[in-house]
Protein backbone atom coordinates (compact mmCIF):
# COMPACT_ATOMS: atom_id res chain seq x y z
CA UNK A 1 -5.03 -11.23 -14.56
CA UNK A 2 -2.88 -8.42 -13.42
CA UNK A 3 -3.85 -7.08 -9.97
CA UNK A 4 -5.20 -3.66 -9.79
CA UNK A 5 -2.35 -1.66 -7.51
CA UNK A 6 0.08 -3.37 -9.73
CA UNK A 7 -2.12 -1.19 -12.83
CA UNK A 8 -1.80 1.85 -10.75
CA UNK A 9 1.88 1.66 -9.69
CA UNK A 10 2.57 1.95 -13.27
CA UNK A 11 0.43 5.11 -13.33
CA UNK A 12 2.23 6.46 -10.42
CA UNK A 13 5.64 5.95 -11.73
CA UNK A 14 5.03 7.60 -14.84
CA UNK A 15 3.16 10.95 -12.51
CA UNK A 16 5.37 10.96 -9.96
CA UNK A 17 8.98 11.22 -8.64
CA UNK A 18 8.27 9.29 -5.50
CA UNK A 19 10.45 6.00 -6.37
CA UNK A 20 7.18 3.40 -5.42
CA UNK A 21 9.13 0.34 -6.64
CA UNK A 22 11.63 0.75 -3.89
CA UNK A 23 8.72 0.85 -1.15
CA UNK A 24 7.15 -1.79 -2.70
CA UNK A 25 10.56 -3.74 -2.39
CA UNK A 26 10.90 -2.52 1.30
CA UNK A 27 7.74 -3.69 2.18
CA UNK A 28 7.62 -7.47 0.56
CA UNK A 29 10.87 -8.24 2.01
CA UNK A 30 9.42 -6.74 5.85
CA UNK A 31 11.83 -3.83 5.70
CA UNK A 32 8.90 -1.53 7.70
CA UNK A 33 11.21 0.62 10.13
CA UNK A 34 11.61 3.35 7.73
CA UNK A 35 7.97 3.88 6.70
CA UNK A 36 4.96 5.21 8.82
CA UNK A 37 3.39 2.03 8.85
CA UNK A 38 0.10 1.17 11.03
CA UNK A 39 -3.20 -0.90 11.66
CA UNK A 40 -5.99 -0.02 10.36
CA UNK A 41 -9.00 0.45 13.29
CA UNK A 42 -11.73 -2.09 12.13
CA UNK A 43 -9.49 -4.56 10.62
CA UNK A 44 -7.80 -7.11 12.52
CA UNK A 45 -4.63 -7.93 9.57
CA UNK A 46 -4.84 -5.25 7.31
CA UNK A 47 -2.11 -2.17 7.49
CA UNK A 48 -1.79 1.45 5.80
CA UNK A 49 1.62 2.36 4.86
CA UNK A 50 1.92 6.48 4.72
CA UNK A 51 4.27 8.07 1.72
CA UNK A 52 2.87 11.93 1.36
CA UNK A 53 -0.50 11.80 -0.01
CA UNK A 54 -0.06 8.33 -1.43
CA UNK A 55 -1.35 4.95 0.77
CA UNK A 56 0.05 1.32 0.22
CA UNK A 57 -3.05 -0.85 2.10
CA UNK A 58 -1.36 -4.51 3.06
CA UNK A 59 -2.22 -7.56 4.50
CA UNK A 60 0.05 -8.74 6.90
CA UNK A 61 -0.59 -12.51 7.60
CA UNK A 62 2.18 -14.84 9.12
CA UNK A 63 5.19 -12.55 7.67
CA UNK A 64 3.70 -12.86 4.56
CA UNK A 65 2.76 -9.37 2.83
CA UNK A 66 -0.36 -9.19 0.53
CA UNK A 67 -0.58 -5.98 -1.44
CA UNK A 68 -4.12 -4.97 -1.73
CA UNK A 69 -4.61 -1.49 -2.71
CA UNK A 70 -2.26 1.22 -3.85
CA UNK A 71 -3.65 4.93 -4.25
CA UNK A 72 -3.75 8.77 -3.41
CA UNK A 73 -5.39 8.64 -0.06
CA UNK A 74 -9.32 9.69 -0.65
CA UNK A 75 -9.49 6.96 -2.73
CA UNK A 76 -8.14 4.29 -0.58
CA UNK A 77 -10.19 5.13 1.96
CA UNK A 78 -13.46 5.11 -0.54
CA UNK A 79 -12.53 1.41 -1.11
CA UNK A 80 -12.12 0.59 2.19
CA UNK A 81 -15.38 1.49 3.14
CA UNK A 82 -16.63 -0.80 0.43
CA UNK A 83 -14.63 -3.62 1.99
């Protein structure tokens, strides 16, 4: 089963000229000094990473990076309130 922000990176590539794969690159191999990168209030592990109206929501357990959500910004936030 694919994950979903895997689905909607390929969406984004395809609308966009933001280069996501490179960020996404960045941010498994804990490159974060270049990004706007912080914790989320209410969640102890779980980060927002900032690229213009776009938001990369990661879990950041033991140096390992779990990609959880991937979307313009309204819609991240609707999900997290689900969570």
């Amino acid at each position: 089963m694919v994950k979903i922000w895997i689905k909607q990176l390929n969406i984004l590539n395809k609308n966009s000229k933001i280069n996501f794969d490179k960020i996404i690159l960045d941010l498994l191999n804990l490159e974060f000094e270049k990004y706007d990168i912080k914790i989320l209030s209410g969640f102890s592990n779980l980060y927002r990473l900032r690229i213009w109206t776009y938001r990369i929501i990661f879990e950041n357990i033991d140096w390992k990076v779990k990609i959880l959500f991937l979307w313009k910004r309204w819609d991240v936030y609707k999900w997290l309130r689900k969570i």
